[in-house]
N, C-alpha and C. Protein backbone atom coordinates (compact mmCIF):
# COMPACT_ATOMS: atom_id res chain seq x y z
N UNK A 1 28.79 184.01 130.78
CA UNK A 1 27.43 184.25 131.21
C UNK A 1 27.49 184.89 132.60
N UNK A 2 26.72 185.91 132.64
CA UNK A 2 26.93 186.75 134.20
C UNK A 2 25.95 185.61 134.96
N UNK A 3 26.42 186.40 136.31
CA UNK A 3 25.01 185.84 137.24
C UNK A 3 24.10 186.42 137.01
N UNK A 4 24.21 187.84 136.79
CA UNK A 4 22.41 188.24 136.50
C UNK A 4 21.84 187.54 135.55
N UNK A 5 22.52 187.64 134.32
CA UNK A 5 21.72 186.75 133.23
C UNK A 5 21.16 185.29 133.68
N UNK A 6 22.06 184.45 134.38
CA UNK A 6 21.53 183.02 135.03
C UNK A 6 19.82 183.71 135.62
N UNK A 7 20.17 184.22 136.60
CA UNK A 7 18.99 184.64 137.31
C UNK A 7 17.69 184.79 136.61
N UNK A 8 18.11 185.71 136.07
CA UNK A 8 17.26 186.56 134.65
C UNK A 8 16.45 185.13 134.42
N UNK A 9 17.15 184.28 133.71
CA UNK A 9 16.60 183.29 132.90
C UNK A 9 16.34 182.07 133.41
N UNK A 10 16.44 182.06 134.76
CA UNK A 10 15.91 180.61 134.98
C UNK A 10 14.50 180.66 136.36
N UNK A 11 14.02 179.60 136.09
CA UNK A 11 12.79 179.87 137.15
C UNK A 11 12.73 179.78 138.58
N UNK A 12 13.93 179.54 139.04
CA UNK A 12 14.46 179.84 140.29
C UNK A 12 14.31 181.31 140.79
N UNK A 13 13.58 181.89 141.81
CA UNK A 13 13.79 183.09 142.35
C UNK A 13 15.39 183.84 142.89
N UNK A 14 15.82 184.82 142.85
CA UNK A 14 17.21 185.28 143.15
C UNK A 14 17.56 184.80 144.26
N UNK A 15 18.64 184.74 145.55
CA UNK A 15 18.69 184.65 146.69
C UNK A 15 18.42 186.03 147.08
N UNK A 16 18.46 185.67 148.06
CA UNK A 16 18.00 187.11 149.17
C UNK A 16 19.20 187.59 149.75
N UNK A 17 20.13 188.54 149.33
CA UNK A 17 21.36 189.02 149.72
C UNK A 17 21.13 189.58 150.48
N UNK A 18 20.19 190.14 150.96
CA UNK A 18 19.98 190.97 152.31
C UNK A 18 19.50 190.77 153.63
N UNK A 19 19.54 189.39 152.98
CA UNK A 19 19.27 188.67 154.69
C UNK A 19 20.69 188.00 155.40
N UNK A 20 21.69 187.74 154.87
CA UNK A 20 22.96 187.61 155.52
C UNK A 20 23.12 188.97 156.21
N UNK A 21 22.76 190.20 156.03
CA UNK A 21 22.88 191.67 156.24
C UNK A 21 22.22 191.53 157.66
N UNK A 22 20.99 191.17 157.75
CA UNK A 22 19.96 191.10 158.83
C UNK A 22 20.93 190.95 160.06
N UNK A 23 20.26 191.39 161.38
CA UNK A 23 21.44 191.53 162.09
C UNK A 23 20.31 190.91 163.89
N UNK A 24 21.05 190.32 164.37
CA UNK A 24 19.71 189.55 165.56
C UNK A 24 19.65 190.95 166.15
N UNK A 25 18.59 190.89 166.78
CA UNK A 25 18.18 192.01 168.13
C UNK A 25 19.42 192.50 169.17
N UNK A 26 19.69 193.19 169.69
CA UNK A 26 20.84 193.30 170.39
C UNK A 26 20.04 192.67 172.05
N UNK A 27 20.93 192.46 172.79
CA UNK A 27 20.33 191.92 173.97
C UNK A 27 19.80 193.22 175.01
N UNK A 28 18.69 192.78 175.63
CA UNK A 28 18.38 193.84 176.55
C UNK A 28 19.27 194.68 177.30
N UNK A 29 19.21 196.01 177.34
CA UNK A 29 20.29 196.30 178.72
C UNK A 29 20.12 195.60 180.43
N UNK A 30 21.50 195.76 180.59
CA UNK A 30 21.89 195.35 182.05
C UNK A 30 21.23 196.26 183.24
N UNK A 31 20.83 195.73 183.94
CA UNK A 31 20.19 196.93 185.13
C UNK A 31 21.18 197.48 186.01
N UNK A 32 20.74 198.85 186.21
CA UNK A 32 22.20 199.74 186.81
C UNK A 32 22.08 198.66 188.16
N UNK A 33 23.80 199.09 188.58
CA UNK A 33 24.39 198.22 189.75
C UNK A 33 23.91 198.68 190.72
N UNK A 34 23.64 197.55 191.52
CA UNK A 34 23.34 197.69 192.66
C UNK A 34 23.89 198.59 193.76
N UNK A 35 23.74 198.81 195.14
CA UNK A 35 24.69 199.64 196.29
C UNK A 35 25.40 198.64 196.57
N UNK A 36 25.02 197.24 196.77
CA UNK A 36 26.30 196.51 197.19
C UNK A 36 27.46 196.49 196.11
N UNK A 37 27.17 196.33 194.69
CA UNK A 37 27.81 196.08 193.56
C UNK A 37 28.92 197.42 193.72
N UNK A 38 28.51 198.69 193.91
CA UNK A 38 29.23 199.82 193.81
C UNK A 38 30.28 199.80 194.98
N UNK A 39 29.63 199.25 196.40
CA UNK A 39 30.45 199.05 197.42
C UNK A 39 31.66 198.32 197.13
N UNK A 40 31.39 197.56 196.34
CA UNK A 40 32.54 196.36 195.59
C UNK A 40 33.78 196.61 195.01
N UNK A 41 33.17 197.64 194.06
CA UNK A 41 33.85 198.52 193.44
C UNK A 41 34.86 199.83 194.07
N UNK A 42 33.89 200.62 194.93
CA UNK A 42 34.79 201.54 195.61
C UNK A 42 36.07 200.72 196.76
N UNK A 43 35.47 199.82 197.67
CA UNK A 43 36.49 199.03 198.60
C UNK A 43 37.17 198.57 197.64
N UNK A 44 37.59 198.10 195.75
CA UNK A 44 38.64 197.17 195.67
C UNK A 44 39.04 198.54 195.12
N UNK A 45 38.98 199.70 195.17
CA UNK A 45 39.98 200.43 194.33
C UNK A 45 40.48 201.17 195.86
N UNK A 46 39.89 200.98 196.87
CA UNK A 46 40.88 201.39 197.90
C UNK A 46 41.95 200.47 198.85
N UNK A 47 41.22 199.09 198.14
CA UNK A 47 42.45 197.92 198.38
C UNK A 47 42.00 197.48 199.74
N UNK A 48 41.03 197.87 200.23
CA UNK A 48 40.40 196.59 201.03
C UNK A 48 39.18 195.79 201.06
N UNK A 49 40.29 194.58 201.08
CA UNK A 49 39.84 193.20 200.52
C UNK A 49 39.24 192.52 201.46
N UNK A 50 38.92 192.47 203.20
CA UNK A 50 38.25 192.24 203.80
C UNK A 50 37.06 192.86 203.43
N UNK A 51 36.82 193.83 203.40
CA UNK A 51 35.34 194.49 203.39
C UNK A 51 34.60 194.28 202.07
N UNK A 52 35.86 194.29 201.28
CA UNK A 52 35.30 193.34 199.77
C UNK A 52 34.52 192.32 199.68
N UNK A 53 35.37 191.19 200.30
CA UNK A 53 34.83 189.96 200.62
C UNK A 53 33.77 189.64 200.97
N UNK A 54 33.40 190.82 201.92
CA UNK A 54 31.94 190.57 202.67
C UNK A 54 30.91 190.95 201.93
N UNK A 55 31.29 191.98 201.18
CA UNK A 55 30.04 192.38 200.14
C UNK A 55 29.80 191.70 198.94
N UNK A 56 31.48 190.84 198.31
CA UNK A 56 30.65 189.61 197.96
C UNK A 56 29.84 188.54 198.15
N UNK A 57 30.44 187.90 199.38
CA UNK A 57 29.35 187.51 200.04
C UNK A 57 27.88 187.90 200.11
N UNK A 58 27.42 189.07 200.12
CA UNK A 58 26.00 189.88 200.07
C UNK A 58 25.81 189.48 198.80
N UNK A 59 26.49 189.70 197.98
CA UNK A 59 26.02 189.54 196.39
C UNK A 59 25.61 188.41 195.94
N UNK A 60 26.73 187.32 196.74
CA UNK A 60 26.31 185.66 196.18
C UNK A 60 25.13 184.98 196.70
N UNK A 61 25.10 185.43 197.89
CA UNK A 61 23.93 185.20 198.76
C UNK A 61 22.03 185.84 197.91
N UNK A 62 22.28 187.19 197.43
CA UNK A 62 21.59 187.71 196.98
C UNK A 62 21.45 186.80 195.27
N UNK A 63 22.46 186.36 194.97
CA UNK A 63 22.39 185.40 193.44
C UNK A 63 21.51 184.26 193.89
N UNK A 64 21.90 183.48 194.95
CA UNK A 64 21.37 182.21 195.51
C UNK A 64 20.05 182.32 195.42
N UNK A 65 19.76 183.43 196.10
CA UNK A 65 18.37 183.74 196.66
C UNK A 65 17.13 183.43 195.72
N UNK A 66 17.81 184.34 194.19
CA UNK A 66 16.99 184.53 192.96
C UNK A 66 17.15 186.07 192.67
N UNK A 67 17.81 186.58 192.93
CA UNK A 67 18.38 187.90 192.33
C UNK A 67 19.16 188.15 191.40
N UNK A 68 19.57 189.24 191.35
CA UNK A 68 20.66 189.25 189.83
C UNK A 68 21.69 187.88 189.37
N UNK A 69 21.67 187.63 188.71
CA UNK A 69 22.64 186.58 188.76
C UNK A 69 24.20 187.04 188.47
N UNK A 70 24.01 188.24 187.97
CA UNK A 70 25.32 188.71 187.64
C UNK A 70 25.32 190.50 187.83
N UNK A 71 25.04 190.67 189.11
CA UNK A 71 25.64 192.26 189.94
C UNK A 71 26.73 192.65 189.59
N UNK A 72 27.94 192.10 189.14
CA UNK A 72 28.99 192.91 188.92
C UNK A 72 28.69 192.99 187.48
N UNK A 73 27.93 193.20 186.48
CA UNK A 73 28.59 193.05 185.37
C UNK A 73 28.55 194.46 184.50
N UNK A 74 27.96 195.38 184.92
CA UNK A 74 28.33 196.76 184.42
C UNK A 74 29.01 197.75 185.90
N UNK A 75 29.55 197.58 186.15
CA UNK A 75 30.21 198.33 187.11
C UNK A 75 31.27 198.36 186.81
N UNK A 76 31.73 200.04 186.92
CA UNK A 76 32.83 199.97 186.49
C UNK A 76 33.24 201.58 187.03
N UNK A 77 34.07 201.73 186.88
CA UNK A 77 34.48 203.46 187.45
C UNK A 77 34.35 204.06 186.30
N UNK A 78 33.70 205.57 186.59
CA UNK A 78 33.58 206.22 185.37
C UNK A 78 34.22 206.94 184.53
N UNK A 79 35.48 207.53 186.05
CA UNK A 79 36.49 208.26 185.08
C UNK A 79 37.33 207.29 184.73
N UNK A 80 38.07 206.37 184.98
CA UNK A 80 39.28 205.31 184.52
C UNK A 80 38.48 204.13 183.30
N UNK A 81 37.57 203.70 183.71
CA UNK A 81 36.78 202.33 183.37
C UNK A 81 36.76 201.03 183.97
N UNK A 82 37.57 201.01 185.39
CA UNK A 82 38.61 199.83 185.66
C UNK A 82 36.99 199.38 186.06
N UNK A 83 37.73 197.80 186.19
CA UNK A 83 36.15 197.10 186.99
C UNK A 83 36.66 196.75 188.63
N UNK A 84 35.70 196.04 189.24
CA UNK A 84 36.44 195.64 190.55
C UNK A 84 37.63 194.58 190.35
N UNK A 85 37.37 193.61 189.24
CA UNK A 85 38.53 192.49 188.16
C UNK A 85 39.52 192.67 188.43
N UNK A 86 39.67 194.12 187.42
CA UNK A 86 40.75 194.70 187.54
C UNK A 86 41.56 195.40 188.57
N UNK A 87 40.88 195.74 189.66
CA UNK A 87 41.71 196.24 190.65
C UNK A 87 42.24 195.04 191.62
N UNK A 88 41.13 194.15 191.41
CA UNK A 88 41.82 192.71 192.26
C UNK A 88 42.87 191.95 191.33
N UNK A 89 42.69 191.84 189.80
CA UNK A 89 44.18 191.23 189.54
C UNK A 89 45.49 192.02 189.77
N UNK A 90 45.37 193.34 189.54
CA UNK A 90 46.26 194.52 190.12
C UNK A 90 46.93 193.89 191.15
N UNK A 91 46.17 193.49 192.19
CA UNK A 91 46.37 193.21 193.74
C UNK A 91 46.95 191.40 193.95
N UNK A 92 47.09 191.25 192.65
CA UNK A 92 46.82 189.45 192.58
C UNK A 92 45.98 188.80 193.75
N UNK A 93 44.88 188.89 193.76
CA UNK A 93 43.72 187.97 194.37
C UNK A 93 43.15 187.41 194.12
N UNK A 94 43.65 186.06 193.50
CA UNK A 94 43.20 185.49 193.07
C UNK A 94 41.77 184.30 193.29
N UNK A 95 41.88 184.78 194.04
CA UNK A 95 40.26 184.11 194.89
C UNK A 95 38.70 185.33 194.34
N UNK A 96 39.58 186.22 194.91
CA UNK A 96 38.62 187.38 194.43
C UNK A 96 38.08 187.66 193.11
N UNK A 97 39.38 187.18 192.19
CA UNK A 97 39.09 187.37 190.69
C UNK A 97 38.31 185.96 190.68
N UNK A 98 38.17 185.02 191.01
CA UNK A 98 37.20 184.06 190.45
C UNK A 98 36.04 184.53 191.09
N UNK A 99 36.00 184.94 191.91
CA UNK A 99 34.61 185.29 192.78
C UNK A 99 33.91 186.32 191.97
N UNK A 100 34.55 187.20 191.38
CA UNK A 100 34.03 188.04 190.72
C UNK A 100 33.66 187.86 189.17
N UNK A 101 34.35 187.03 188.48
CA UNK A 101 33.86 186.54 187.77
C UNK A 101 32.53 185.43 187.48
N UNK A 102 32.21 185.12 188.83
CA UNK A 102 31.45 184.06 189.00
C UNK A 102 29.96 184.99 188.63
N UNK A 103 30.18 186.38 189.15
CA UNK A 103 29.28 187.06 189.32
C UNK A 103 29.59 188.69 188.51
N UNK A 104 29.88 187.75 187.61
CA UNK A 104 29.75 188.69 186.40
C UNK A 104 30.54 189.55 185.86
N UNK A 105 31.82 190.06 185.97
CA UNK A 105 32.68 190.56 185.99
C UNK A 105 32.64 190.32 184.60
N UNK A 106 33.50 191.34 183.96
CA UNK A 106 33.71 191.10 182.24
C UNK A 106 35.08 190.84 182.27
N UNK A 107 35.51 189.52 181.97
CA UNK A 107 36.98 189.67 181.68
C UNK A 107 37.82 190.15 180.15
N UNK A 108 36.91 190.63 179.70
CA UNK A 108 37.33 191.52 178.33
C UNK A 108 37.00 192.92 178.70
N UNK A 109 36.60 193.49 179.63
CA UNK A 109 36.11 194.47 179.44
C UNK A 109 37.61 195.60 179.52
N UNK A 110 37.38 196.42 179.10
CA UNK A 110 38.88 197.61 178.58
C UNK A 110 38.38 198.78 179.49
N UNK A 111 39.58 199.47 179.93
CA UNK A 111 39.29 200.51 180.53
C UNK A 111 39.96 202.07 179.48
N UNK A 112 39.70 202.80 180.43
CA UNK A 112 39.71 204.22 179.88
C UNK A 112 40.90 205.24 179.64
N UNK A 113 41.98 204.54 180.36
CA UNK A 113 43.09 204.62 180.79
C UNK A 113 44.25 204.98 178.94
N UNK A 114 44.28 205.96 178.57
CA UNK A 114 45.53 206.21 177.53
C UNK A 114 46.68 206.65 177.75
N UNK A 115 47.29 205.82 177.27
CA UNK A 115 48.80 206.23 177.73
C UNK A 115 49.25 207.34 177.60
N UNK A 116 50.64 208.44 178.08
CA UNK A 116 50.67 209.67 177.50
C UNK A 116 51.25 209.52 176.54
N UNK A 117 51.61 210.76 175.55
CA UNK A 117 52.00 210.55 174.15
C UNK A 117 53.52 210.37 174.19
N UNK A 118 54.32 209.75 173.37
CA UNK A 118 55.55 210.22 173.28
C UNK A 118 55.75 211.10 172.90
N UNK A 119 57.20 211.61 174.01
CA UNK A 119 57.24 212.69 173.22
C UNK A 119 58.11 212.24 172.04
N UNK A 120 58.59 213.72 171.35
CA UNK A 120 59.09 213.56 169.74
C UNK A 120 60.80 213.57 170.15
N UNK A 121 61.23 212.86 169.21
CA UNK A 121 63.01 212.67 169.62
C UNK A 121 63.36 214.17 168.63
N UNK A 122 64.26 214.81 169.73
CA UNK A 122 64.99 216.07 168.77
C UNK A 122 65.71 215.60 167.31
N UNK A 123 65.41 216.31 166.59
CA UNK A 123 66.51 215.54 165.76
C UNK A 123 67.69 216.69 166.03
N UNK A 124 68.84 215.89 165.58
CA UNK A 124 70.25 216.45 165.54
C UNK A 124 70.83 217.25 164.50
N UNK A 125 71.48 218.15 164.42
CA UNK A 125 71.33 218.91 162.93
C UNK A 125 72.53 219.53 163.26
């Protein structure tokens, strides 16, 4: 006996296969980063971490307040993809990487970066 036939014949309505399909709303977008957020970004890819610091500071202060709660979390460089994360685990700072994660940092986020190709081994002949 198929399933259609069950269906067919009994007084039960079908299930609704197309609602496992249904898919939730996607979440709102993120609001572009802030000037401090970008400051964040440009000082950790030039590797200073004092001036970093301080502009986290601006940021957490600005979270406290009732502001973004999470300023770092689309920032990212446009040609590479790196985030500020990433240039501070680079640097192992590890203070910095929690700080930045606190405030939003994606620790999945992937950058842009492809390796070059191999080249091809000669063959021998």
């Amino acid at each position: 006996m198929s399933l259609l036939f069950h269906f067919r014949h009994n007084s039960l309505p079908p299930p609704d296969f197309h609602q496992a399909a249904k898919k939730t709303p996607a979440p709102p977008p993120l609001p572009p980063p802030s000037a401090t957020a970008k400051r964040v970004l440009i000082q950790s890819q030039k590797g200073d971490w004092p001036a970093c610091e301080q502009s986290l500071k601006a940021l957490e202060r600005e979270a406290f307040d009732g502001g973004d709660k999470r300023p770092l979390a689309n920032v990212s460089d446009a040609v590479t993809g790196n985030t500020p994360l990433m240039y501070a685990a680079m640097e192992n700072k590890l203070s910095m990487v929690d700080r930045m994660l606190d405030l939003g940092c994606d620790i999945n986020a992937k950058n842009k970066v492809i390796p070059p190709p191999k080249k091809e081994a000669k063959k021998s002949t």
